[in-house]
C-alpha atoms as a PDB file:
ATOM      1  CA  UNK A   1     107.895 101.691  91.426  1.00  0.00           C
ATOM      2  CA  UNK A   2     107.105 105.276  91.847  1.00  0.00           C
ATOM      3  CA  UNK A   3     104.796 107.374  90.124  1.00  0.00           C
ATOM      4  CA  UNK A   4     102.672 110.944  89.800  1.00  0.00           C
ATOM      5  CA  UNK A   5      99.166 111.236  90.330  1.00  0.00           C
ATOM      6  CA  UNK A   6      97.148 114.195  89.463  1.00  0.00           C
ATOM      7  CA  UNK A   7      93.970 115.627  90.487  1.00  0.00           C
ATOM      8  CA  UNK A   8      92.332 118.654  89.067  1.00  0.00           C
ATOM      9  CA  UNK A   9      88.915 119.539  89.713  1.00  0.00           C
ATOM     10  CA  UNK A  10      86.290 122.308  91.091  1.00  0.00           C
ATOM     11  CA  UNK A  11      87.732 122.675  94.528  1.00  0.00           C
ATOM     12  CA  UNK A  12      85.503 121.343  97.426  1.00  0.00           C
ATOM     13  CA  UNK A  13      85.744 119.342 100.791  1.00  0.00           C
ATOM     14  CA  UNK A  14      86.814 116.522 100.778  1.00  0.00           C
ATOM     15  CA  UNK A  15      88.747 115.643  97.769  1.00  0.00           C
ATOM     16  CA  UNK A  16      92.058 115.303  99.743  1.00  0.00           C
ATOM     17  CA  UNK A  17      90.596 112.883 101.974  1.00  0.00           C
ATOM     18  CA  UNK A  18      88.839 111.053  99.420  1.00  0.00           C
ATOM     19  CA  UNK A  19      92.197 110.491  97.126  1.00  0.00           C
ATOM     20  CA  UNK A  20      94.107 109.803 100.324  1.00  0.00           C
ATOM     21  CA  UNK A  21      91.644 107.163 101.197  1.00  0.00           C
ATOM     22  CA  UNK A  22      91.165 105.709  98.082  1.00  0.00           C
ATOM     23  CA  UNK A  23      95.366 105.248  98.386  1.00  0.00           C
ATOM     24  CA  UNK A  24      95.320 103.744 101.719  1.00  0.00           C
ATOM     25  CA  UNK A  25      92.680 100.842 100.328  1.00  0.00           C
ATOM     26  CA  UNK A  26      94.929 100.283  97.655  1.00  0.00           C
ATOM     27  CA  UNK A  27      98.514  99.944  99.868  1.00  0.00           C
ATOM     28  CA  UNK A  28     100.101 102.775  97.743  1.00  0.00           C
ATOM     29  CA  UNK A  29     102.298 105.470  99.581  1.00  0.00           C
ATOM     30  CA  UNK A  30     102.003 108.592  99.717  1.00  0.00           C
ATOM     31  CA  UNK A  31     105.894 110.090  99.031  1.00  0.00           C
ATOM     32  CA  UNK A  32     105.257 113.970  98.316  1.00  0.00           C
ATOM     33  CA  UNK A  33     102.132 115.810  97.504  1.00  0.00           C
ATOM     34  CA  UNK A  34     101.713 119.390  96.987  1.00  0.00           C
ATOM     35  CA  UNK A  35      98.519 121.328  95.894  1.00  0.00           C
ATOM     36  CA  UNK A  36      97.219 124.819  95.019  1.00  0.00           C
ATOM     37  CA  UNK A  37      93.798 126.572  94.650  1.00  0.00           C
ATOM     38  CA  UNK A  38      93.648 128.616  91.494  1.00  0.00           C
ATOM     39  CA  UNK A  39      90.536 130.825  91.042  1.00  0.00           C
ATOM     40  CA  UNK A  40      88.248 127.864  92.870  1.00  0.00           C
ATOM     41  CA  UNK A  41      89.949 125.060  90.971  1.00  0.00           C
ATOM     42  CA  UNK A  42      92.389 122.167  93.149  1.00  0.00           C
ATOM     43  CA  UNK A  43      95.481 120.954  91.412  1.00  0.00           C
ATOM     44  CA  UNK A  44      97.583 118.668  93.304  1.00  0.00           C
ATOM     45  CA  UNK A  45     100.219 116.412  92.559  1.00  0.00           C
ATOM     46  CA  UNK A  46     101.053 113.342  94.553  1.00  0.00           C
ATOM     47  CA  UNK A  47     104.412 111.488  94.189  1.00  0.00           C
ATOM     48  CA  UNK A  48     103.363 107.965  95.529  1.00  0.00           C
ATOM     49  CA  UNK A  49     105.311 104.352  96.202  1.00  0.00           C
ATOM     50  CA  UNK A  50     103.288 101.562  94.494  1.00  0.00           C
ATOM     51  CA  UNK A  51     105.840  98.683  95.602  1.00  0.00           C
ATOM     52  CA  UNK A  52     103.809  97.178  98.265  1.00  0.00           C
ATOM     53  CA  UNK A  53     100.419  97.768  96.686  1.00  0.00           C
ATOM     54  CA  UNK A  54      98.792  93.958  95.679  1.00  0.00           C
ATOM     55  CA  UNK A  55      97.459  95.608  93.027  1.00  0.00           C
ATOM     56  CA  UNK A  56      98.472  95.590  89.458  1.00  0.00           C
ATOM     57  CA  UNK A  57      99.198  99.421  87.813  1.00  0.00           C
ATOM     58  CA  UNK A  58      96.352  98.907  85.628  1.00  0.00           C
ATOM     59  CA  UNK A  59      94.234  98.242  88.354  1.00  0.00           C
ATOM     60  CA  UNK A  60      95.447 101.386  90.625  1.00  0.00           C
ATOM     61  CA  UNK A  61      95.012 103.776  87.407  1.00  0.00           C
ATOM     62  CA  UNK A  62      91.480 102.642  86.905  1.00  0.00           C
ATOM     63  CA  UNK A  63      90.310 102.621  90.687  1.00  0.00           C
ATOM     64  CA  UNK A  64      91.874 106.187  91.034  1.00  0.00           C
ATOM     65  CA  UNK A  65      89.893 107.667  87.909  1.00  0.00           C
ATOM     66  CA  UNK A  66      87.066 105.834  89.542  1.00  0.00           C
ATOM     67  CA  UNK A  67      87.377 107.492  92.689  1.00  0.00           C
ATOM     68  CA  UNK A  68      87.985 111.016  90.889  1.00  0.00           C
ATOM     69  CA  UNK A  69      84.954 110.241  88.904  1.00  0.00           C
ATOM     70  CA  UNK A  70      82.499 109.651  91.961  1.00  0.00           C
ATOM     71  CA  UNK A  71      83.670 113.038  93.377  1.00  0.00           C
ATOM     72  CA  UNK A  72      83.823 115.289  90.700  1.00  0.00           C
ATOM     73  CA  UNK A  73      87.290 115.871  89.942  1.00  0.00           C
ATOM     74  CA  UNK A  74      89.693 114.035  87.247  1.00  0.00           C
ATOM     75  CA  UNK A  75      92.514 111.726  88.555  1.00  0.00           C
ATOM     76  CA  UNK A  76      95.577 110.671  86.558  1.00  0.00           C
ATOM     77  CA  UNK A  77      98.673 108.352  87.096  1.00  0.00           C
ATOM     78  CA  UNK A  78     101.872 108.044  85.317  1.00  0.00           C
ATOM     79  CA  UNK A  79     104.800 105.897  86.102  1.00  0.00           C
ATOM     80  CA  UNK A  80     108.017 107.577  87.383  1.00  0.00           C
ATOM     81  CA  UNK A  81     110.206 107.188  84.185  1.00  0.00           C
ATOM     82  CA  UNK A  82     106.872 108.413  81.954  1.00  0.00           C
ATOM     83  CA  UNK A  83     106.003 111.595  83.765  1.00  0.00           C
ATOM     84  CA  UNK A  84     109.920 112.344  83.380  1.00  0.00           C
ATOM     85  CA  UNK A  85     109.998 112.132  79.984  1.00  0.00           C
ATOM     86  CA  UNK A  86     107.310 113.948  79.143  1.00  0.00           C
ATOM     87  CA  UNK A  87     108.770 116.962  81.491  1.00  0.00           C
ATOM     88  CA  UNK A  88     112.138 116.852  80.389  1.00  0.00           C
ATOM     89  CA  UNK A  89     113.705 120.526  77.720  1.00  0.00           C
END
């Protein structure tokens, strides 16, 4: 299953790192990611591959907003088909 994660957050070092990390714990790919700094702010979505993760979605959602939490920045996953939905005119 794929799905979006967002971060948005003051920018600083290390948030990158930190998400990518948190990620690599959790066996979840990273498919795409793109990010931009707008007036000292991060946004960056990541288009990730949770087939091979152990871990249930519940559990990735909740150890991502963890991770945000700890470094000051707010982290959010949808499934695939969800985040399409909501974008679609």
């Amino acid at each position: 299953m794929k799905a979006f994660l967002t971060v948005i957050g003051k920018d600083k070092v290390g948030i990158v790192a930190a998400i990518s990390d948190e990620l690599f714990k959790l066996n979840v790919n990273i498919v795409d990611i793109t990010q931009t700094i707008m007036d000292d702010f991060l946004t960056m979505v990541v288009m990730v591959d949770l087939e091979k993760s152990p871990k249930s979605f519940d559990e990735i959602k909740k150890a991502l907003k963890e991770r945000g939490e700890a470094i000051g920045v707010e982290a959010k996953i949808q499934r695939e088909e969800i985040f399409n939905k909501m974008h679609r005119i």
